[in-house]
PDB file of N, CA and C in Angstrom:
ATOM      1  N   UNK A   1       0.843  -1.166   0.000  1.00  0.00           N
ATOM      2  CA  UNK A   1       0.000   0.000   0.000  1.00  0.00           C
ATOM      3  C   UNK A   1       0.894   1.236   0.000  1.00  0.00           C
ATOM      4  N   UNK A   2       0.579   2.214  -0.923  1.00  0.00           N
ATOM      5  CA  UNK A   2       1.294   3.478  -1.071  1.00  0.00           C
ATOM      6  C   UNK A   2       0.926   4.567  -0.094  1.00  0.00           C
ATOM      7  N   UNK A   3       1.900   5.283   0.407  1.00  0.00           N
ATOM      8  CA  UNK A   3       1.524   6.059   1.315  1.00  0.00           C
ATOM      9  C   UNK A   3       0.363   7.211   1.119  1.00  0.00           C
ATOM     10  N   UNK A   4       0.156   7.522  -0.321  1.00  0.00           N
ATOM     11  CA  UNK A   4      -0.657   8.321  -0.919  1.00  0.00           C
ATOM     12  C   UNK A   4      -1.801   7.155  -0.892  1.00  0.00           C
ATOM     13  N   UNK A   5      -2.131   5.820  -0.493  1.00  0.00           N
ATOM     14  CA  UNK A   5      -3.412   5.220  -0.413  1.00  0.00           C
ATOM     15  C   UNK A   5      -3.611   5.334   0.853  1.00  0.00           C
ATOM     16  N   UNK A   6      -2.490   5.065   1.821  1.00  0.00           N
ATOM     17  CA  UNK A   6      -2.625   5.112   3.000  1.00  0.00           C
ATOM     18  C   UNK A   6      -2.973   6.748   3.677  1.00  0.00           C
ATOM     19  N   UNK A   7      -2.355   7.701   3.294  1.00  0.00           N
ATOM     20  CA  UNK A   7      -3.185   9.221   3.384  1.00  0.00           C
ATOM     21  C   UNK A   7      -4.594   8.815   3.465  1.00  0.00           C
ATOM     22  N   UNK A   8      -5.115   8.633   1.764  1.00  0.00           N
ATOM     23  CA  UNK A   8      -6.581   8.752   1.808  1.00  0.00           C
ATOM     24  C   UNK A   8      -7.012   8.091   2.552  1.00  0.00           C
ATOM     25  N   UNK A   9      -7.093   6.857   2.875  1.00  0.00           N
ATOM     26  CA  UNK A   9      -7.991   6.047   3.860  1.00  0.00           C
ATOM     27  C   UNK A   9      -8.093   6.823   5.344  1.00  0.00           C
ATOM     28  N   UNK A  10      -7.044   7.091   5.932  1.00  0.00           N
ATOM     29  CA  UNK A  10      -6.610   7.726   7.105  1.00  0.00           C
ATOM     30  C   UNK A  10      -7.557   9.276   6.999  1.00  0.00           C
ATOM     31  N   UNK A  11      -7.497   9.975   6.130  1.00  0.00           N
ATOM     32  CA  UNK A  11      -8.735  11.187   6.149  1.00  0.00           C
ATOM     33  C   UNK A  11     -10.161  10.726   6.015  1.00  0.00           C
ATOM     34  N   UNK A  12     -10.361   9.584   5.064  1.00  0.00           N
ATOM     35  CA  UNK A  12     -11.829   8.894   5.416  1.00  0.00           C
ATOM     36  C   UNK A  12     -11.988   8.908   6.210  1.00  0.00           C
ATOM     37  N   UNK A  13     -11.265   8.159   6.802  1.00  0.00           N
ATOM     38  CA  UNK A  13     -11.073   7.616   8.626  1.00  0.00           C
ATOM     39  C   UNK A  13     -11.500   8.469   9.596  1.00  0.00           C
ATOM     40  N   UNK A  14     -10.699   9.602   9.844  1.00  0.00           N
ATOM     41  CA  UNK A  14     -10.221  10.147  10.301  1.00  0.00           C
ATOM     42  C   UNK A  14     -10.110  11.802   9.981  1.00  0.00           C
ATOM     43  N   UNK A  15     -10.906  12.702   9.082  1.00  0.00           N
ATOM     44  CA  UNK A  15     -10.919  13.747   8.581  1.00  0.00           C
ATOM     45  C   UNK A  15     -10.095  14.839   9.080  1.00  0.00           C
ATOM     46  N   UNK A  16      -9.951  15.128  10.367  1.00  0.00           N
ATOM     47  CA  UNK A  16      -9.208  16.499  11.151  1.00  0.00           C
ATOM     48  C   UNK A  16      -8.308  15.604  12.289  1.00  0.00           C
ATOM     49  N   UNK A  17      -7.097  14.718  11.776  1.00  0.00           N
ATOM     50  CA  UNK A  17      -6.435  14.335  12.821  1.00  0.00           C
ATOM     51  C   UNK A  17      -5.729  15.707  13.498  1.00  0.00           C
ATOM     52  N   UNK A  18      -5.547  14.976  14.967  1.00  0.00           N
ATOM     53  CA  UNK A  18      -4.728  15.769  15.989  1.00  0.00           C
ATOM     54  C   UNK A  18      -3.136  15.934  15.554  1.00  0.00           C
ATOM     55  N   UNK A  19      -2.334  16.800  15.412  1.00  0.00           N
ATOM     56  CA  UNK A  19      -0.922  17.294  15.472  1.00  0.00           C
ATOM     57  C   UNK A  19      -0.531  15.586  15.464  1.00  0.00           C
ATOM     58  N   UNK A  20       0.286  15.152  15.036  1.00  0.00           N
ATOM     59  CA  UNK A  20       1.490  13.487  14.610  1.00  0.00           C
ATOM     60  C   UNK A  20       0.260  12.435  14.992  1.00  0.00           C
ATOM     61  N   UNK A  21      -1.293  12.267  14.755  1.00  0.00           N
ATOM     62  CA  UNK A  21      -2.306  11.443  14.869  1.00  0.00           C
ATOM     63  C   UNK A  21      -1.870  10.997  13.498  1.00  0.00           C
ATOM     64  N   UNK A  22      -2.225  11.691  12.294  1.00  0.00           N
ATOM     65  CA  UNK A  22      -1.447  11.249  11.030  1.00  0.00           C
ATOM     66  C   UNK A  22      -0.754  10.507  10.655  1.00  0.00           C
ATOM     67  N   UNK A  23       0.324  10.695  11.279  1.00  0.00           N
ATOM     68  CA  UNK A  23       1.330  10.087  11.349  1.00  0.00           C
ATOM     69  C   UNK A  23       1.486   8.733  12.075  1.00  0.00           C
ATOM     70  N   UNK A  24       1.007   8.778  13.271  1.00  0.00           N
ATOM     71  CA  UNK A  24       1.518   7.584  14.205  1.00  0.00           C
ATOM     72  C   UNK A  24      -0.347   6.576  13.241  1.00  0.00           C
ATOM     73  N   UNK A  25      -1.010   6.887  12.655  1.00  0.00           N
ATOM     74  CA  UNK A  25      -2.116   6.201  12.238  1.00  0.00           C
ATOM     75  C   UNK A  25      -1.214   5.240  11.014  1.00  0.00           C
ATOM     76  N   UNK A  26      -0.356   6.404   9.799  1.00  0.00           N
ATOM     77  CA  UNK A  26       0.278   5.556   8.995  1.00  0.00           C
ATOM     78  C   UNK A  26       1.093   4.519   9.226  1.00  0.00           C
ATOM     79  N   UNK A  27       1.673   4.793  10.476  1.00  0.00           N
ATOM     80  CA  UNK A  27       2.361   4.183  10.692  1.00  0.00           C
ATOM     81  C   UNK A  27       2.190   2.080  11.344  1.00  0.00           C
ATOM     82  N   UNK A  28       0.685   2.771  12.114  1.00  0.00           N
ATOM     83  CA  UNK A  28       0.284   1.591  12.387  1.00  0.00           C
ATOM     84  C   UNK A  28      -0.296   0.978  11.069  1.00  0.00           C
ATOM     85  N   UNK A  29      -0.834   1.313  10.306  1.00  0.00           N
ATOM     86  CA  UNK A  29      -1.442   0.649   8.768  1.00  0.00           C
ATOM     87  C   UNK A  29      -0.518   0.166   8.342  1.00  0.00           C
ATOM     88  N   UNK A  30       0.784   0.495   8.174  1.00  0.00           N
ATOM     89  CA  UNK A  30       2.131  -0.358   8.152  1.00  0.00           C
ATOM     90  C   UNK A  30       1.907  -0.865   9.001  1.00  0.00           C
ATOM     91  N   UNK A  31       1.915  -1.588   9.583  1.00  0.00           N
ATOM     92  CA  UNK A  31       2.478  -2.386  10.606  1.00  0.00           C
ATOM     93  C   UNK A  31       1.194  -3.691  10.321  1.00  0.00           C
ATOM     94  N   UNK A  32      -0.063  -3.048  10.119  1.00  0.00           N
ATOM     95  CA  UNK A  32      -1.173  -3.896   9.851  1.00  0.00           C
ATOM     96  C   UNK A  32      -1.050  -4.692   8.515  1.00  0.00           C
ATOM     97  N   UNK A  33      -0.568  -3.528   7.608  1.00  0.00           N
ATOM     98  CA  UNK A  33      -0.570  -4.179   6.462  1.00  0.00           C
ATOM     99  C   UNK A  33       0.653  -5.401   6.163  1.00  0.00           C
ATOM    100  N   UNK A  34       1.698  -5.008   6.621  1.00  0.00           N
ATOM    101  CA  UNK A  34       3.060  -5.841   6.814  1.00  0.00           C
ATOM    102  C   UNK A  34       2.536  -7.541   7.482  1.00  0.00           C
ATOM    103  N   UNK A  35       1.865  -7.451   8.604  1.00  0.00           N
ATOM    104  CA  UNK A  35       1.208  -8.647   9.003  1.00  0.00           C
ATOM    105  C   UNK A  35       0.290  -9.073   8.436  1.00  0.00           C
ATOM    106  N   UNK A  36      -0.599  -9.021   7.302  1.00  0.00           N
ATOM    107  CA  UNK A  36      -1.529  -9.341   6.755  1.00  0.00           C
ATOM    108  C   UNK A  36      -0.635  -9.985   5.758  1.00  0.00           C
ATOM    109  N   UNK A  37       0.510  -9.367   4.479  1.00  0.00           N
ATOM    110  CA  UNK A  37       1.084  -9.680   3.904  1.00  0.00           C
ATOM    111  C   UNK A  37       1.743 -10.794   3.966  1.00  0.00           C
ATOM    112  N   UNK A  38       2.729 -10.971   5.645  1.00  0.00           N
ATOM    113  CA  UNK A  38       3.100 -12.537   6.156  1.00  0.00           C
ATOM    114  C   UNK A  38       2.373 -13.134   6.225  1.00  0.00           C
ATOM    115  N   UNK A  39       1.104 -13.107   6.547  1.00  0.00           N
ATOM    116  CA  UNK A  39       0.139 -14.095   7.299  1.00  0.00           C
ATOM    117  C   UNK A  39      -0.691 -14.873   5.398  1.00  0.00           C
ATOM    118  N   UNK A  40      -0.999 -14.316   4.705  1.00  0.00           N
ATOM    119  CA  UNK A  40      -0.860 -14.164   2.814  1.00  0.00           C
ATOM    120  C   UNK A  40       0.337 -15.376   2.192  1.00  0.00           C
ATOM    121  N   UNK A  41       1.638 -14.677   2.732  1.00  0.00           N
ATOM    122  CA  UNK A  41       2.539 -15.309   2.082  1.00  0.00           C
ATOM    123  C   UNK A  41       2.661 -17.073   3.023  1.00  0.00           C
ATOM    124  N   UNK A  42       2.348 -16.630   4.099  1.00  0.00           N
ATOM    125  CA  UNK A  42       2.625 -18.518   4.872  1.00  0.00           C
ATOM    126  C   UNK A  42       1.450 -18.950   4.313  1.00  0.00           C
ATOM    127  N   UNK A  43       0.569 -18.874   4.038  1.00  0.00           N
ATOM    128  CA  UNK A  43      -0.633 -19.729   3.270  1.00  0.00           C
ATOM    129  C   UNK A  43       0.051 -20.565   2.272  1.00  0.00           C
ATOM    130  N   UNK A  44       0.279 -19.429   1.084  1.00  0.00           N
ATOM    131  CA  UNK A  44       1.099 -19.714   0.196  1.00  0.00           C
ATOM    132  C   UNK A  44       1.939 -21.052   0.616  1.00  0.00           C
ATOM    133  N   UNK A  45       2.912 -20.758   1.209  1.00  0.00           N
ATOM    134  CA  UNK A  45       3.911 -21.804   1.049  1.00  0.00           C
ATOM    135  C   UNK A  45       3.413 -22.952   2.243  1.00  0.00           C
ATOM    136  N   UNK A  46       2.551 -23.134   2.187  1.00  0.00           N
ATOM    137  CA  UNK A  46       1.586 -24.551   2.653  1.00  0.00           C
ATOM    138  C   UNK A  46       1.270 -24.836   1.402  1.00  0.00           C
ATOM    139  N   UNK A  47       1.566 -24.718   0.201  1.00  0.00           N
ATOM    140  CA  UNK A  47       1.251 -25.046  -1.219  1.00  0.00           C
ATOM    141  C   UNK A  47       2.333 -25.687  -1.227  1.00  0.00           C
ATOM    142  N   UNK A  48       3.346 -26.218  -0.304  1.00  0.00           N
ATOM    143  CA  UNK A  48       4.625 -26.218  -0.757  1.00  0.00           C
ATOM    144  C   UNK A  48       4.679 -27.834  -1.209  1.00  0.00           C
ATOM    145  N   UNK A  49       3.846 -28.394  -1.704  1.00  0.00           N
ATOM    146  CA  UNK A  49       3.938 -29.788  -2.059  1.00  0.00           C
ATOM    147  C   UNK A  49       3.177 -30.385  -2.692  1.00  0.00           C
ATOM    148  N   UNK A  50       4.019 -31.290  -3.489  1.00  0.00           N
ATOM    149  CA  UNK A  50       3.146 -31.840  -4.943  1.00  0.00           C
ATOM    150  C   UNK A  50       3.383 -30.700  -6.106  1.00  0.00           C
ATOM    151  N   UNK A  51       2.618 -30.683  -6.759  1.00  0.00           N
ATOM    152  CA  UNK A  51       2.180 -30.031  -8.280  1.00  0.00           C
ATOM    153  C   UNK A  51       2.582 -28.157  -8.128  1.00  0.00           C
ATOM    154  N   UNK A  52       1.928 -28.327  -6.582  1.00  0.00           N
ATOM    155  CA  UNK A  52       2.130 -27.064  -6.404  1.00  0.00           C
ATOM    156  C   UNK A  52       3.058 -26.231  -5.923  1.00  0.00           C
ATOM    157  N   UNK A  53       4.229 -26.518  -5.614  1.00  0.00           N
ATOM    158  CA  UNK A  53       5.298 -26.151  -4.883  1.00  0.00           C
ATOM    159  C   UNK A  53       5.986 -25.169  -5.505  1.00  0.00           C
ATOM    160  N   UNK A  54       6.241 -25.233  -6.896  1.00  0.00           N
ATOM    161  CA  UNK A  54       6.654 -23.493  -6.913  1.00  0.00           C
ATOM    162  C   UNK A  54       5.266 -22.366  -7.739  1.00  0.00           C
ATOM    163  N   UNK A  55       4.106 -22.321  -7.663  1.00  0.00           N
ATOM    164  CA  UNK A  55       3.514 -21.809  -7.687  1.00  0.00           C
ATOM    165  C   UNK A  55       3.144 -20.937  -6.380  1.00  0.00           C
ATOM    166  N   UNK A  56       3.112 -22.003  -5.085  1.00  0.00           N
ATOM    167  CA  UNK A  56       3.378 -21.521  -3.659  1.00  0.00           C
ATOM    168  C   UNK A  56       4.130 -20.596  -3.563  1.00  0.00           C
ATOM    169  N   UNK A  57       5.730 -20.757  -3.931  1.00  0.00           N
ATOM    170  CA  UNK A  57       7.196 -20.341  -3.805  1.00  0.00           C
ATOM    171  C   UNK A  57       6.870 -18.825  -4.354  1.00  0.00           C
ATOM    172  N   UNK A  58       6.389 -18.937  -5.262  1.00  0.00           N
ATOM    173  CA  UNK A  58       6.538 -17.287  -6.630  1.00  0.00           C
ATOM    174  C   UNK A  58       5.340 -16.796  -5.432  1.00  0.00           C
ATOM    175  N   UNK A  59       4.375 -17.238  -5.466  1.00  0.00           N
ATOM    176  CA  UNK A  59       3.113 -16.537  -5.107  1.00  0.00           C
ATOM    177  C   UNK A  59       3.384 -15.927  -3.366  1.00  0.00           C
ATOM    178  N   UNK A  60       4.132 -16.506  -2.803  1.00  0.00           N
ATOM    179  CA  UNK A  60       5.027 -16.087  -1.410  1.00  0.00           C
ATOM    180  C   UNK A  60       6.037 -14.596  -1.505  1.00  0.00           C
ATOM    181  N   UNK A  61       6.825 -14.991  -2.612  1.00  0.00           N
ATOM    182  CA  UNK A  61       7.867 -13.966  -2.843  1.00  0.00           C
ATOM    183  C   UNK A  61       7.136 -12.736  -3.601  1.00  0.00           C
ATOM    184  N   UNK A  62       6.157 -12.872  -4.136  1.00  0.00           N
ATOM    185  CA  UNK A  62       5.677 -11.601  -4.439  1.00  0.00           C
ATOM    186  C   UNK A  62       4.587 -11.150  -3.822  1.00  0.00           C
ATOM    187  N   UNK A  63       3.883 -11.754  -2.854  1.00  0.00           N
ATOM    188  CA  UNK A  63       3.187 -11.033  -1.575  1.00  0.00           C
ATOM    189  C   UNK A  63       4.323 -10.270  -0.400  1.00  0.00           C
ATOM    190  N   UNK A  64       5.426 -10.944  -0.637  1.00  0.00           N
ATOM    191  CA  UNK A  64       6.491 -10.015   0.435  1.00  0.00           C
ATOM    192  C   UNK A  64       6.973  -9.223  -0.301  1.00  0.00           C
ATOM    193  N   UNK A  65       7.608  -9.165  -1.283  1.00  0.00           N
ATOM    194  CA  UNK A  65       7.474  -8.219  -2.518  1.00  0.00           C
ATOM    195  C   UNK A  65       6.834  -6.667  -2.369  1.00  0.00           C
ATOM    196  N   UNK A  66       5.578  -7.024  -2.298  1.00  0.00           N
ATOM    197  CA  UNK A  66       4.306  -5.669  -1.734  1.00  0.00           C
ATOM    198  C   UNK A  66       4.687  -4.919  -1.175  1.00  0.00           C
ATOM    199  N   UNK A  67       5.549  -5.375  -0.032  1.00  0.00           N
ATOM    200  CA  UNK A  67       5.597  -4.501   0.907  1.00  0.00           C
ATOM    201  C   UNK A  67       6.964  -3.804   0.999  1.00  0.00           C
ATOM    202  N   UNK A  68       7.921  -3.927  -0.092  1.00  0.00           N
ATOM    203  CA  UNK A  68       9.325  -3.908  -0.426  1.00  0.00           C
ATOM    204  C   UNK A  68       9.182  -1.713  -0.312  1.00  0.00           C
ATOM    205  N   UNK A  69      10.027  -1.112  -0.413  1.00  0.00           N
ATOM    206  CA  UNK A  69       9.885   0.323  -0.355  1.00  0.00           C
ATOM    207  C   UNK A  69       9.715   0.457  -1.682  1.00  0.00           C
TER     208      UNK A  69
END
């Protein structure tokens, strides 16, 4: 998620944050989004066998990927 997606949601949210509310909000959406992403990618690599094992593998590395800067 781009910080310019993460802005908008956070003013939906949140329209007149308080002085670094902004801020410490983006910051947790990182932090939310980062764990959603792991929790995504270990699914994935429970694919890790049989037919499916590097479909798992790719589909892992580019959910962590996402969250790369």
């Amino acid at each position: 998620m781009t910080d310019e997606e993460l802005s908008k949601m956070i003013s939906e949210f949140l329209p007149y944050p308080a002085e670094g509310q902004h801020h410490a909000l983006k910051q947790f959406a990182k932090l939310v989004a980062a764990a959603e992403r792991e929790a995504c990618a270990k699914v994935c690599e429970e694919w890790l066998h049989g037919e499916w094992h590097n479909q798992g593998v790719i589909a892992a590395m580019m959910i962590r990927e996402r969250g790369a800067p």
